[in-house]
N, C-alpha and C. Protein backbone atom coordinates (compact mmCIF):
# COMPACT_ATOMS: atom_id res chain seq x y z
N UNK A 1 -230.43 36.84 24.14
CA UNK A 1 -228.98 36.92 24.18
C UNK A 1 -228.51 36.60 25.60
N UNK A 2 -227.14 35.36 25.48
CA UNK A 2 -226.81 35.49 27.10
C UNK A 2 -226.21 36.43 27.53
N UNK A 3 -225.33 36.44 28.97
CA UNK A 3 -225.03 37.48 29.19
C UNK A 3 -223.04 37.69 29.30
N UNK A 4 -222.87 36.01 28.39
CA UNK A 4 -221.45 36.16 28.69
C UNK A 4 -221.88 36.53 27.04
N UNK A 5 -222.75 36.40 25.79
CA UNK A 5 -222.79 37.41 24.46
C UNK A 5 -222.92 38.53 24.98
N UNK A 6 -223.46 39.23 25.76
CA UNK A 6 -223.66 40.69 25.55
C UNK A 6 -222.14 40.97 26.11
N UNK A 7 -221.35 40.43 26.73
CA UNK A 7 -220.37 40.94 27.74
C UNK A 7 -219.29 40.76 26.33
N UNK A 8 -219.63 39.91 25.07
CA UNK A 8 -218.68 39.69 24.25
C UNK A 8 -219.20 41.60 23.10
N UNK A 9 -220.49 41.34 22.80
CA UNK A 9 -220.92 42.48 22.55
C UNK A 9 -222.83 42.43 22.37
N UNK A 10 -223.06 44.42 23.02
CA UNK A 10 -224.41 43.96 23.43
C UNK A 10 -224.67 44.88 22.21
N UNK A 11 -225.82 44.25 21.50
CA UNK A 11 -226.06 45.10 20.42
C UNK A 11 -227.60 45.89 21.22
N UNK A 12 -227.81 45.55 22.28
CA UNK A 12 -229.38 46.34 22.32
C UNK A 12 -228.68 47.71 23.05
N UNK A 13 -227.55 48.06 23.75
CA UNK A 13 -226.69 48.57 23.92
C UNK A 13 -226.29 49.63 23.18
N UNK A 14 -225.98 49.27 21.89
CA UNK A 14 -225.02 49.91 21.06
C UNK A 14 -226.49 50.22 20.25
N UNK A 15 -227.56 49.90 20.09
CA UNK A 15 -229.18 50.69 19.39
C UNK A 15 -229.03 51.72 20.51
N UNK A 16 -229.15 52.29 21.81
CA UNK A 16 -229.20 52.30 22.52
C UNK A 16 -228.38 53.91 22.40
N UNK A 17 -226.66 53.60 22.33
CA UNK A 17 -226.17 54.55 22.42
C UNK A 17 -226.18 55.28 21.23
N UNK A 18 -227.13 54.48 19.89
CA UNK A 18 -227.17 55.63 18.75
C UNK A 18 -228.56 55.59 18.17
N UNK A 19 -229.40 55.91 19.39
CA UNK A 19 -230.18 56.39 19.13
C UNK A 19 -231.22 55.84 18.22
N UNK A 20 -231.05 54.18 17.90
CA UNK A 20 -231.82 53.69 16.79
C UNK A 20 -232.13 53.99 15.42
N UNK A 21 -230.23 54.85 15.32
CA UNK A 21 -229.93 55.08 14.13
C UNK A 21 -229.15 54.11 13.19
N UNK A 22 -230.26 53.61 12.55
CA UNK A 22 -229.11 52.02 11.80
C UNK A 22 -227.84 52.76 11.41
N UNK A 23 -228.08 53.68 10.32
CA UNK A 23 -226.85 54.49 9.53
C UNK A 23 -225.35 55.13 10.96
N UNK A 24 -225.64 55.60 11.77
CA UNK A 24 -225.13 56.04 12.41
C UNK A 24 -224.41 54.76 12.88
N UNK A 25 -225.46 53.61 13.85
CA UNK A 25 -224.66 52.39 13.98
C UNK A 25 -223.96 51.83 12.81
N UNK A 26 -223.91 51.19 11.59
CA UNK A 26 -223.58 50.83 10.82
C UNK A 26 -221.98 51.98 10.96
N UNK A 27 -222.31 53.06 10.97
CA UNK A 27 -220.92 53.79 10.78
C UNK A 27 -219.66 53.66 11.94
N UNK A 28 -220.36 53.37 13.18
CA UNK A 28 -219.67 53.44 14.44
C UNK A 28 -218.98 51.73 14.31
N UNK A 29 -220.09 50.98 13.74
CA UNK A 29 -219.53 49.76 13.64
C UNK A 29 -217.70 49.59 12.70
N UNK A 30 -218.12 50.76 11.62
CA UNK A 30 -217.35 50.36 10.39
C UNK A 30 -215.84 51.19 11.27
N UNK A 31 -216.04 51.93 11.78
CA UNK A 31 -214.99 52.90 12.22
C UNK A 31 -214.58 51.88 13.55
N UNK A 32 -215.16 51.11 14.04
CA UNK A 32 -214.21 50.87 15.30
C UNK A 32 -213.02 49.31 14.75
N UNK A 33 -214.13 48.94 13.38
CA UNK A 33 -213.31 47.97 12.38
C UNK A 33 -212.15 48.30 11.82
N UNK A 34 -212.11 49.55 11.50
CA UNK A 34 -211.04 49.89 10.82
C UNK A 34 -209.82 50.61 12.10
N UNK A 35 -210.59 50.93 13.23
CA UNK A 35 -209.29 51.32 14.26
C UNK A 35 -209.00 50.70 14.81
N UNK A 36 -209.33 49.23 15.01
CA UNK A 36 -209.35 48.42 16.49
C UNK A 36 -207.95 47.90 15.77
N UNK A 37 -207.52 47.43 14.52
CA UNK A 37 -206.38 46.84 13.63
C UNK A 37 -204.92 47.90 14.21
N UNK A 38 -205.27 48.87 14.31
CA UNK A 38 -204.41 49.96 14.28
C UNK A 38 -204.27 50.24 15.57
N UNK A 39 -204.79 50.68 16.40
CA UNK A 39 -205.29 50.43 18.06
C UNK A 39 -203.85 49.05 18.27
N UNK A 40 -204.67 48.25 18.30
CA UNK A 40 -203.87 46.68 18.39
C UNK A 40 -202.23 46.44 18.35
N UNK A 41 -202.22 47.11 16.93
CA UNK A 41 -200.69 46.69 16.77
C UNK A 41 -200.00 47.99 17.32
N UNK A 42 -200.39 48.82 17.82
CA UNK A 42 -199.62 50.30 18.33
C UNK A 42 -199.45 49.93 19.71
N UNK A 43 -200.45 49.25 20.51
CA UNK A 43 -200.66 48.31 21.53
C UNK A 43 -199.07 47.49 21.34
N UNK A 44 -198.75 46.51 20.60
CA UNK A 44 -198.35 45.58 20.32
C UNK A 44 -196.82 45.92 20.58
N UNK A 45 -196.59 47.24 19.86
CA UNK A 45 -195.83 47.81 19.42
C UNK A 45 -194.94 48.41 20.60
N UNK A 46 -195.89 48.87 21.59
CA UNK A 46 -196.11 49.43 22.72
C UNK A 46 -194.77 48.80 23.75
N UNK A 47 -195.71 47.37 23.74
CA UNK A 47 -195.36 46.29 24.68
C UNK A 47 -194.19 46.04 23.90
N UNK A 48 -193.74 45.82 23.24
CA UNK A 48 -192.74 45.30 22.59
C UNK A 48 -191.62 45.73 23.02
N UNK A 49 -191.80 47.55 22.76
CA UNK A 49 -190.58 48.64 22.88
C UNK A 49 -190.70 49.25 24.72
N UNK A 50 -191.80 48.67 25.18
CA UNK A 50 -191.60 49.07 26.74
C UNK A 50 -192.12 50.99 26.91
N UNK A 51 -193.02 51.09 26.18
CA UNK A 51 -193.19 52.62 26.32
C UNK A 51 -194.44 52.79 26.82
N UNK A 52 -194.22 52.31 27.99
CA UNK A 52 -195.66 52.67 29.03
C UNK A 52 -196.84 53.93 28.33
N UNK A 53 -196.30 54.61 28.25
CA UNK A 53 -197.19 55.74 27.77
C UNK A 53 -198.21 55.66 26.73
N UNK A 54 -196.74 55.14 25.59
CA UNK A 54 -197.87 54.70 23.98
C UNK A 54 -198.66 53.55 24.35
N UNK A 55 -198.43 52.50 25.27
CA UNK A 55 -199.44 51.31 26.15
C UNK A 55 -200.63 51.97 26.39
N UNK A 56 -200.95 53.17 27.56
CA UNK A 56 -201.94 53.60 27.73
C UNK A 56 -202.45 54.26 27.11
N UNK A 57 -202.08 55.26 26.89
CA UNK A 57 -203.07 55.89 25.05
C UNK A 57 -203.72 55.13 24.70
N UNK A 58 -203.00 54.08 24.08
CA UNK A 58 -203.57 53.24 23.18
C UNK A 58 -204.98 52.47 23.68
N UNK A 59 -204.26 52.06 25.01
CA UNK A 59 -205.65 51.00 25.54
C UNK A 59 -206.69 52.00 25.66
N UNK A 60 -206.31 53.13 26.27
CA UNK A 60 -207.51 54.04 26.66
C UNK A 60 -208.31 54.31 25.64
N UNK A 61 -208.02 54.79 24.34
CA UNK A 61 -208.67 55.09 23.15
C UNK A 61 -209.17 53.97 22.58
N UNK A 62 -208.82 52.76 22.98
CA UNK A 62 -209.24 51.42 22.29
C UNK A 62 -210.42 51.01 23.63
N UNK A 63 -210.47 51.21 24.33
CA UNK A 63 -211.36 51.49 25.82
C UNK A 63 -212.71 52.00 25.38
N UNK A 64 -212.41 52.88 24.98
CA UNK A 64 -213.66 54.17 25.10
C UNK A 64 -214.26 53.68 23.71
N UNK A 65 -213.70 53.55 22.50
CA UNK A 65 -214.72 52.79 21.62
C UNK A 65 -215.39 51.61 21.69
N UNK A 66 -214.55 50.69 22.71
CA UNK A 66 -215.12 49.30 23.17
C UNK A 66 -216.63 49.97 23.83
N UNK A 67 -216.24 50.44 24.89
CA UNK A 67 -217.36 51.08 25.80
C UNK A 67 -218.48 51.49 24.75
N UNK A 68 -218.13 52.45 24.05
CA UNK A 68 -219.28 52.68 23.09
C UNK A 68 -220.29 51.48 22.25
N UNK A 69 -219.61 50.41 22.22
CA UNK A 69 -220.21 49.76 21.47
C UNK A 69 -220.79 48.24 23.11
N UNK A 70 -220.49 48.53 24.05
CA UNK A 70 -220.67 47.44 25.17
C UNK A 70 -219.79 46.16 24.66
N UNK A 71 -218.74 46.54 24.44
CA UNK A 71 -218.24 45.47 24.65
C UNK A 71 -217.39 45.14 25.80
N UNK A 72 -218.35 44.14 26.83
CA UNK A 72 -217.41 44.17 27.79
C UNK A 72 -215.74 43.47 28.14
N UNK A 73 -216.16 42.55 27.61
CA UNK A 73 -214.33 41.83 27.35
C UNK A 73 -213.52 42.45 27.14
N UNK A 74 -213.56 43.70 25.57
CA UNK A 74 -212.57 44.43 25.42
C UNK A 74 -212.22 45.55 26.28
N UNK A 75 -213.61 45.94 26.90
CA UNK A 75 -213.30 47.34 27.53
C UNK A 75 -212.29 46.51 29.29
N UNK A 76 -212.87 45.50 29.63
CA UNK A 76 -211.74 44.55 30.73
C UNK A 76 -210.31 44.93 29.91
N UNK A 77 -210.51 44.27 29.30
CA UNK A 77 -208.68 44.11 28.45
C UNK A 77 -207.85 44.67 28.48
N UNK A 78 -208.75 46.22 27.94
CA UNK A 78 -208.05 47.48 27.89
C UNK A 78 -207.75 48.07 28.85
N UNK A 79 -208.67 48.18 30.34
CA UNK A 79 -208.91 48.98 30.93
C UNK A 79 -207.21 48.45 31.52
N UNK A 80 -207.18 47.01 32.10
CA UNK A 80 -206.16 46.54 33.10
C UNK A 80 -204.59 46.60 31.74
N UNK A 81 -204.98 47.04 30.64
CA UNK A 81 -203.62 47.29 29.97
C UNK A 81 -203.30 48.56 30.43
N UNK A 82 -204.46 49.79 30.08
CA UNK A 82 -204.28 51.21 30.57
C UNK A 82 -203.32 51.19 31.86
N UNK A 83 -204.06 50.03 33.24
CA UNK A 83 -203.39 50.34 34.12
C UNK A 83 -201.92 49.59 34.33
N UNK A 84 -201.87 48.68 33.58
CA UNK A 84 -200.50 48.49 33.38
C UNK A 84 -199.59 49.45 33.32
N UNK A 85 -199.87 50.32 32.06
CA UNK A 85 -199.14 51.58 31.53
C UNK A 85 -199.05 52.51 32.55
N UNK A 86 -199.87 52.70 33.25
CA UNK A 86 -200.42 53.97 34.47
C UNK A 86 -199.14 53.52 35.38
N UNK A 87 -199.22 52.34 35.70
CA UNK A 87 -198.37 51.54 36.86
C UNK A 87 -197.40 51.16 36.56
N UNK A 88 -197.04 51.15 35.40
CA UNK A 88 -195.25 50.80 35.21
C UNK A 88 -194.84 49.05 35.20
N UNK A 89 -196.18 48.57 35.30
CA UNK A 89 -196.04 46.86 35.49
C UNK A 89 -195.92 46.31 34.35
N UNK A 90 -194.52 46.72 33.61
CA UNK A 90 -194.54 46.26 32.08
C UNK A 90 -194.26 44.29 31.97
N UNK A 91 -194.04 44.26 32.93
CA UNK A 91 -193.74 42.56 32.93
C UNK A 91 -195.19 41.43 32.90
N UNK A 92 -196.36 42.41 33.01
CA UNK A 92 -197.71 41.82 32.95
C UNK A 92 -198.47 42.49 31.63
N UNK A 93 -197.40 42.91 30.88
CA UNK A 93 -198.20 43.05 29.57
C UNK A 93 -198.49 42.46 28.64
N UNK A 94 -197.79 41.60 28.51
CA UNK A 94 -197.81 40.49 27.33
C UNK A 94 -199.21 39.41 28.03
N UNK A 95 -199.62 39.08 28.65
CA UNK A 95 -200.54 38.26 29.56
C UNK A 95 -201.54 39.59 29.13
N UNK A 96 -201.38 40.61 29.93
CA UNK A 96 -202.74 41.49 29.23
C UNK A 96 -202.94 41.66 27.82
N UNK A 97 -201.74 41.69 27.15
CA UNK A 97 -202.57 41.53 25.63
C UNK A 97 -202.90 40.24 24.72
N UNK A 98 -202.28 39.26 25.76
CA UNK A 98 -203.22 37.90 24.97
C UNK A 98 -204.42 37.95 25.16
N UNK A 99 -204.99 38.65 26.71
CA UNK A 99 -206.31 38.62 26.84
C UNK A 99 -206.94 39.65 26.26
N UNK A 100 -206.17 40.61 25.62
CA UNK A 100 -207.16 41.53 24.72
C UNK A 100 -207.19 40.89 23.05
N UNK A 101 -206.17 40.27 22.65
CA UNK A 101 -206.45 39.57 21.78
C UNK A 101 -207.40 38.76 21.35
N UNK A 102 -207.31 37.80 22.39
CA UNK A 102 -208.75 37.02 22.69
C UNK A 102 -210.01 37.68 22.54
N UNK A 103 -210.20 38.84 23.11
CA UNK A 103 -211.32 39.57 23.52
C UNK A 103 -211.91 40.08 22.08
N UNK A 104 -210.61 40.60 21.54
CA UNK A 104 -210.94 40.77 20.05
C UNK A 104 -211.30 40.08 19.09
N UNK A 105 -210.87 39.09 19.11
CA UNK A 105 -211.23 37.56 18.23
C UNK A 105 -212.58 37.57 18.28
N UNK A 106 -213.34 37.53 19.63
CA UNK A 106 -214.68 37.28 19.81
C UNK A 106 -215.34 38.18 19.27
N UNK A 107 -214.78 39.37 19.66
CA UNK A 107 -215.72 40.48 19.38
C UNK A 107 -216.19 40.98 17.50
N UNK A 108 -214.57 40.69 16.90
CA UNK A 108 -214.97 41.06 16.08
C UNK A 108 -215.79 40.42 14.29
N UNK A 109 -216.13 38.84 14.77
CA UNK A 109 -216.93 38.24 14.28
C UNK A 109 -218.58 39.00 14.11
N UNK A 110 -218.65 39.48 15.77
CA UNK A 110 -219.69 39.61 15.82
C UNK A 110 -220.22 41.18 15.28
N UNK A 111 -219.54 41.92 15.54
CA UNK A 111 -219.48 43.16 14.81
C UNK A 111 -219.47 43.21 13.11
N UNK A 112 -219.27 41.91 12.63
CA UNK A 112 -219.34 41.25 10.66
C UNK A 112 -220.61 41.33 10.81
N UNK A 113 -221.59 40.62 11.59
CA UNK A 113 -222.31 40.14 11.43
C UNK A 113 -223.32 41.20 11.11
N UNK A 114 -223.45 42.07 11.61
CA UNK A 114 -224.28 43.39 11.58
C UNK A 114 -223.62 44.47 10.58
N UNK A 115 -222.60 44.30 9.96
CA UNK A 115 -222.14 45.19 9.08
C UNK A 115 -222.53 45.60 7.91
């Protein structure tokens, strides 16, 4: 695997953080599928209505499951949306969430693939 795939997502990583539990992975996989949709558009939603706060929540909790699974693109994405929200720099949000968009696109092909 290269290392701009693992930075999209590292699966020796994510064996890694569960313990070389297929079932457990398989579950962490299915759960970050079904929140990252919801995550996203609350994100979206966020930026839209200018509510710094629901911005960072969001990225942060969409952060920490990226992290769990190594994905590094998304956990970038999120992290500099979080600090958007932290910082009040709502005029660089829309630019941060194309690039978490993006990040997601990639990522979540690859997360099918193992499902």
């Amino acid at each position: 695997m290269t290392d701009d795939a693992r930075r999209v997502f590292d699966f020796e990583a994510l064996d890694r953080n569960t313990a070389g539990d297929r079932e457990l992975r398989l579950e962490v996989v299915r759960m970050f599928l079904e929140d990252c949709p919801v995550r996203l558009e609350a994100i979206r939603t966020a930026v839209r209505d200018g509510d710094l706060a629901r911005l960072r929540s969001n990225a942060h909790a969409l952060r920490g499951a990226a992290g769990f699974l190594s994905a590094t693109f998304v956990v970038d994405a999120t992290a500099q949306l979080e600090a958007i929200g932290r910082e009040g720099r709502l005029g660089e949000a829309v630019a941060g969430l194309d690039k978490l968009d993006a990040a997601v696109a990639q990522l979540i092909p690859e997360l099918r693939k193992i499902e």
